[in-house]
Protein backbone atom coordinates (compact mmCIF):
# COMPACT_ATOMS: atom_id res chain seq x y z
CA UNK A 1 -22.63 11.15 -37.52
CA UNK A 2 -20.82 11.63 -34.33
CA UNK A 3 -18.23 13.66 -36.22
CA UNK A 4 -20.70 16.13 -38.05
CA UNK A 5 -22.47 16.39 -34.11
CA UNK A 6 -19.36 17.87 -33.06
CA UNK A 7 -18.73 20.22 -35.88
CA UNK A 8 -21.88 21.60 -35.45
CA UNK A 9 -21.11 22.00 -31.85
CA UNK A 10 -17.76 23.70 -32.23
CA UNK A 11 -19.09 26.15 -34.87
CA UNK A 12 -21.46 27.66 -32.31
CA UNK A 13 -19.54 30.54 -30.73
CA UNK A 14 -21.07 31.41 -27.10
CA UNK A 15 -18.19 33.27 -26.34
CA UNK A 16 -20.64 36.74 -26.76
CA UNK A 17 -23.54 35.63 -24.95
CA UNK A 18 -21.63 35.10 -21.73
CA UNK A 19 -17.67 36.30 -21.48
CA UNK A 20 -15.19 35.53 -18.60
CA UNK A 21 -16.34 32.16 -17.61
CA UNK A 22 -14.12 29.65 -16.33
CA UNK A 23 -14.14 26.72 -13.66
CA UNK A 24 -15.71 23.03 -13.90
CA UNK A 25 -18.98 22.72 -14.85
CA UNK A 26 -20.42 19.31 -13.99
CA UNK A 27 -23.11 18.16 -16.18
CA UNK A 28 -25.57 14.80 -14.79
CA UNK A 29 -27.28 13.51 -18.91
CA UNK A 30 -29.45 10.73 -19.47
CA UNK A 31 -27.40 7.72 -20.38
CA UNK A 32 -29.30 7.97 -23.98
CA UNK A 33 -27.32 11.21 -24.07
CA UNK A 34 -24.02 9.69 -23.88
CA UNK A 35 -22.43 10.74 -27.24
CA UNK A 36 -24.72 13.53 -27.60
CA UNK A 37 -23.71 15.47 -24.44
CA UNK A 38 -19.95 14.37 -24.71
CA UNK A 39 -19.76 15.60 -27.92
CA UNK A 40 -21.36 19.35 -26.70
CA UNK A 41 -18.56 19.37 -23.24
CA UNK A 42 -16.11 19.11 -26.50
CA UNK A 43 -17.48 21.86 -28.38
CA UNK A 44 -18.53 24.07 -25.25
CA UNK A 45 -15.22 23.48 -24.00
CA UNK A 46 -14.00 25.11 -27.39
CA UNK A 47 -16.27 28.21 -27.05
CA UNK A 48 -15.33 28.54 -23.21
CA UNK A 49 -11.26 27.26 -22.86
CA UNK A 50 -11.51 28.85 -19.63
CA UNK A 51 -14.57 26.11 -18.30
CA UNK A 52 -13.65 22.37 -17.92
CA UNK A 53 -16.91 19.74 -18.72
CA UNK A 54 -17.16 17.33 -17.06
CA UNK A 55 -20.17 14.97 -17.52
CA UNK A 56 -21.78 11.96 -16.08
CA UNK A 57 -24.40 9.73 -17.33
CA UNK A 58 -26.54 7.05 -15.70
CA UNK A 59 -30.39 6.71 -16.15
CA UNK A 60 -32.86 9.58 -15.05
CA UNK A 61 -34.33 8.20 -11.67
CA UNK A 62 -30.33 7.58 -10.49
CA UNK A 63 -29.33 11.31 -11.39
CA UNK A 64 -32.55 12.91 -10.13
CA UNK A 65 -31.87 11.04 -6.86
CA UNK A 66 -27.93 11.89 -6.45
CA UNK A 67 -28.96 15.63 -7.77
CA UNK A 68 -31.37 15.66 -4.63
CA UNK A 69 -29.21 13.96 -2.03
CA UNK A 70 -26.12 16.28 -2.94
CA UNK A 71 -23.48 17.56 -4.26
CA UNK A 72 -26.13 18.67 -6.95
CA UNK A 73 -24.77 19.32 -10.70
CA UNK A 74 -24.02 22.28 -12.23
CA UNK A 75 -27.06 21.28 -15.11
CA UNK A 76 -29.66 18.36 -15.16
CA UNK A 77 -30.27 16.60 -18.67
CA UNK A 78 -32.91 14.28 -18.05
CA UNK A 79 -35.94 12.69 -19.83
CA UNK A 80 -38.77 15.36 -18.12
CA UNK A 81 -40.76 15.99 -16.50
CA UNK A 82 -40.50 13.54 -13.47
CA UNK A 83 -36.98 13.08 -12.99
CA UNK A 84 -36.51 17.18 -12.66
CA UNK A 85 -39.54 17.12 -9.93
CA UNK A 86 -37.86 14.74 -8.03
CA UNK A 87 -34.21 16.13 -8.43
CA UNK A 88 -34.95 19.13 -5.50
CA UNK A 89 -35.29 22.72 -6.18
CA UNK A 90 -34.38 23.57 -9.99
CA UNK A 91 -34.78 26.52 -12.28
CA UNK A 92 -36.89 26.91 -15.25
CA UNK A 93 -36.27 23.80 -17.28
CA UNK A 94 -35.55 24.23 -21.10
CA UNK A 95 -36.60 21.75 -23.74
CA UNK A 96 -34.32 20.44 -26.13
CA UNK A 97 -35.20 17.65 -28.01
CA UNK A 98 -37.66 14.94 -28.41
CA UNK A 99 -37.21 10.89 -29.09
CA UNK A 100 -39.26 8.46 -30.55
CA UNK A 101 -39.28 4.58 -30.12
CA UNK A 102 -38.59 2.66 -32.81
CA UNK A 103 -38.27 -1.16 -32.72
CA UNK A 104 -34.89 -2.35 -33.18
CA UNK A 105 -33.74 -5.64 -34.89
CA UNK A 106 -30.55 -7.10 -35.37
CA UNK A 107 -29.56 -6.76 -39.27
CA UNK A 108 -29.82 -10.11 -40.04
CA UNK A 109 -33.22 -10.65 -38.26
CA UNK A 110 -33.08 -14.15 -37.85
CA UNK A 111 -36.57 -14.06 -36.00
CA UNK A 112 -37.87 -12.52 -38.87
CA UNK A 113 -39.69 -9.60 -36.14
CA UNK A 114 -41.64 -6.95 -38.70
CA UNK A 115 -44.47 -5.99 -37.08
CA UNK A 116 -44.77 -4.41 -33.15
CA UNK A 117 -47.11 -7.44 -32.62
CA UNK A 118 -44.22 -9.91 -33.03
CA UNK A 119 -42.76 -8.65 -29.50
CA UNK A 120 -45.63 -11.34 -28.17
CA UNK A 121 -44.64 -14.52 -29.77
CA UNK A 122 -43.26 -16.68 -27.64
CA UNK A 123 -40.13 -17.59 -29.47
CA UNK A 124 -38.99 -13.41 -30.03
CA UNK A 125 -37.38 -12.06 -26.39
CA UNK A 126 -37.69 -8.36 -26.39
CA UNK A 127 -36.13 -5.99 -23.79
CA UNK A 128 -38.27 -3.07 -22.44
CA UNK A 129 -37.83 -0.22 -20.52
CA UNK A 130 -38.81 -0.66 -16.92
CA UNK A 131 -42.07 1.07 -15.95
CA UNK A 132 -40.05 3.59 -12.89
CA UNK A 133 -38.18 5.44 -15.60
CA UNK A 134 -39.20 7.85 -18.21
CA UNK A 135 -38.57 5.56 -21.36
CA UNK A 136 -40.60 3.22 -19.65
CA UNK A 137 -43.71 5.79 -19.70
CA UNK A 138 -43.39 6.44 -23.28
CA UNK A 139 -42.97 2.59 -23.75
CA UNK A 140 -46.15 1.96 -21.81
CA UNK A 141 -48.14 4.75 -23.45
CA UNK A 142 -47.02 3.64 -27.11
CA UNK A 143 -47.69 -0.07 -26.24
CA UNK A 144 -51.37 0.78 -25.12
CA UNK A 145 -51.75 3.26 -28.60
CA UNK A 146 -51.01 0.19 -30.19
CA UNK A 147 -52.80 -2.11 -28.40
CA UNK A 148 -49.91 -5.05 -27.66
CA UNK A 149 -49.63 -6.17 -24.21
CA UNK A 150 -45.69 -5.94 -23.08
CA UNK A 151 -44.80 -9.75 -22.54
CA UNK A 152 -44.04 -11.14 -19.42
CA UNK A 153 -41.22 -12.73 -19.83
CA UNK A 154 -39.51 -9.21 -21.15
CA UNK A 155 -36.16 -8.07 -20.53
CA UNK A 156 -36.71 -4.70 -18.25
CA UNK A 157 -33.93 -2.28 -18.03
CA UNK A 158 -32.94 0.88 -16.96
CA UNK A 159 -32.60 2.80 -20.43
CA UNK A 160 -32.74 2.20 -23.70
CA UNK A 161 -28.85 2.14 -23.99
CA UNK A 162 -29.29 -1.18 -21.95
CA UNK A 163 -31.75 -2.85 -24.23
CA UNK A 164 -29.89 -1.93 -27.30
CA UNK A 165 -26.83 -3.37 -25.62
CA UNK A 166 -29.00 -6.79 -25.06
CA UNK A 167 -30.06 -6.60 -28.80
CA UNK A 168 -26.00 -6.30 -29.54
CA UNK A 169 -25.43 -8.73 -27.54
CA UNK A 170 -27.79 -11.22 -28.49
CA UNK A 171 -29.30 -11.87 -25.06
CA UNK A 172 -33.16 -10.52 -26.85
CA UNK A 173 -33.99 -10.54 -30.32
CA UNK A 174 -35.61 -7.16 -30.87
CA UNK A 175 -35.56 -4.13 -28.57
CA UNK A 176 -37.83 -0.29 -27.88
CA UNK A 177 -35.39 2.10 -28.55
CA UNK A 178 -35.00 5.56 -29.41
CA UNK A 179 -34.58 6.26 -32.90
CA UNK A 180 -30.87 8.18 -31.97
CA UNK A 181 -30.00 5.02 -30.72
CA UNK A 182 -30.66 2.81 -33.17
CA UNK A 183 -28.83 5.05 -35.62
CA UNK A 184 -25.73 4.75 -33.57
CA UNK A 185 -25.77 0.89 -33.88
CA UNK A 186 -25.46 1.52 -37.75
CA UNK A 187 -25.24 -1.49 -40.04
CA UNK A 188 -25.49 -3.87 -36.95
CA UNK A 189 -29.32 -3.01 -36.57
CA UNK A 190 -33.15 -2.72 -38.49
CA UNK A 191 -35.40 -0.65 -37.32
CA UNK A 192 -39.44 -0.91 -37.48
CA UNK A 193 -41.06 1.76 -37.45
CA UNK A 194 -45.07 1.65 -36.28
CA UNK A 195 -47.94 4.60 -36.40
CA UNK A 196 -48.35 4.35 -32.86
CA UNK A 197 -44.78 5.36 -31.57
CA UNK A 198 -45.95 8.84 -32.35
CA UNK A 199 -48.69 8.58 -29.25
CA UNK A 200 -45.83 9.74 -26.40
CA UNK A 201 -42.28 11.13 -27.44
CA UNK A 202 -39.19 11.53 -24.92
CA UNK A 203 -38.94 14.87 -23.77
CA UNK A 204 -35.59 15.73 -23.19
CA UNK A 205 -35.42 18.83 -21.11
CA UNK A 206 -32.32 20.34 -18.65
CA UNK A 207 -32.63 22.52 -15.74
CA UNK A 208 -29.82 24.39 -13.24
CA UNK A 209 -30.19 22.90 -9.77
CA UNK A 210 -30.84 25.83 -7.39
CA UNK A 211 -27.14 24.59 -5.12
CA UNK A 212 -25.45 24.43 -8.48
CA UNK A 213 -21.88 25.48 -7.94
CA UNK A 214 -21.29 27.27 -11.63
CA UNK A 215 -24.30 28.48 -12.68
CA UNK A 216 -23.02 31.09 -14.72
CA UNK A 217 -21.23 28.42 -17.08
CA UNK A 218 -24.68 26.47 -16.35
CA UNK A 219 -27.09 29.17 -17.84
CA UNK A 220 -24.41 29.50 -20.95
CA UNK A 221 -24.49 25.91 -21.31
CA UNK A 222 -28.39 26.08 -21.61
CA UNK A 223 -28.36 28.95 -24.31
CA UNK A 224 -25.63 26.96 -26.14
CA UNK A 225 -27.78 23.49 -25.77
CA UNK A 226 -30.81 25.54 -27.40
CA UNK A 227 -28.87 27.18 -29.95
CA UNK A 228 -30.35 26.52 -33.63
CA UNK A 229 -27.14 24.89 -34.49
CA UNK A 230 -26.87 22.41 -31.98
CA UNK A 231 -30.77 21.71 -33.00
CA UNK A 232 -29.85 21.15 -35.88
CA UNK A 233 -26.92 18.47 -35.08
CA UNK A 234 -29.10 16.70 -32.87
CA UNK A 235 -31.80 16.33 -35.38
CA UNK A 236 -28.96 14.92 -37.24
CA UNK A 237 -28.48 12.57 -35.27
CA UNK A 238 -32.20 10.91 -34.67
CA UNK A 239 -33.69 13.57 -32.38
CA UNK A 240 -36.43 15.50 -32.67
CA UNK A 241 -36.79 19.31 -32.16
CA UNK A 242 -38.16 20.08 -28.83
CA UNK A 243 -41.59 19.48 -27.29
């Protein structure tokens, strides 16, 4: 999957839209991003040999924070709209892609979890997005659609890359995850789908903070991250197309 991501990526040939670039561009993505976004420094990287990617990932409330305290990123990836307001002064944001939560199982399923309702009995731990980050709106949201209280005793994290890695690690026996996630687990995970994860969707949307120090490379990097093919790879993947 990863492979045909980057394909896509490198096949998309920026070089007209904006010529002569060069430098770093720095990059903050949602840690849900992670193969994603270092897949697309690859392939901008090929369109641009003159511009160096580099990228860092860590969930939305820590980037928004460093991107307001300084030295802001060249371009903001984040799960919108509340990380961007918080990250300072920004340009227009562009949407990307969209996410849905799906609920993720280890292969074997020893708890035998097939239903969203089985995140409440007492002998299933489930890890859930904590309530201060984006994933943990959507979670909330689809959890009232549905009607299932979030359990007390749940794992919270920081982003769904964190409860998958519980579910991998056997430390919870079913997870809320995006769907792009899951897929990257492969073979190791099942995934339950439920009506009500369409009720709120991550929207993934990336900005150019106004003290970027590239934002020529930045605004390139924006028309290459909307490009139809990269749309295409990302749907690919387990996204959706954009809000």
């Amino acid at each position: 999957m990863l492979t045909v991501l980057l394909v896509a990526l490198t096949g998309c040939d920026g070089g007209d839209r904006a010529p002569g670039l060069s430098g770093t561009l720095r990059l903050f993505a949602s840690t849900s991003l992670t193969e994603a976004f270092t897949s697309m420094a690859h392939g901008f990287e090929t369109s641009y040999p003159a511009v160096k990617v580099e990228v860092t990932f860590a969930p939305d409330s820590e980037l928004a924070q460093r991107t307001a305290a300084g030295p802001a990123p060249d371009v903001l990836a984040v799960e919108g709209p509340a990380p961007l307001a918080a990250a300072g002064s920004l340009g227009p944001p562009v949407h990307f892609a969209a996410n849905q939560l799906v609920l993720a199982v280890p292969n074997a399923n020893p708890k035998g979890v097939v239903r969203l309702t089985d995140i409440n009995r007492p002998d299933v731990r489930v890890a859930l997005c904590t309530d201060t980050e984006p994933c943990g709106t959507v979670t909330a949201a689809v959890l009232t659609a549905a009607g299932v209280a979030p359990p007390a005793t749940a794992l919270r994290v920081p982003d769904v890359r964190s409860a998958l890695t519980a579910l991998s690690d056997g430390t919870v026996d079913a997870a809320l995850v995006y769907r792009s996630d899951a897929r990257l687990a492969g073979d190791a995970v099942t995934t339950v789908e439920f009506p009500e994860s369409r009720a709120a969707l991550a929207d993934h949307q990336a900005a150019v903070p106004a003290a970027a120090t590239n934002p020529r490379a930045a605004a390139a990097f924006l028309a290459y991250l909307t490009s139809p093919p990269v749309l295409d790879a990302l749907v690919n993947s387990g996204y959706q197309p954009p809000l």
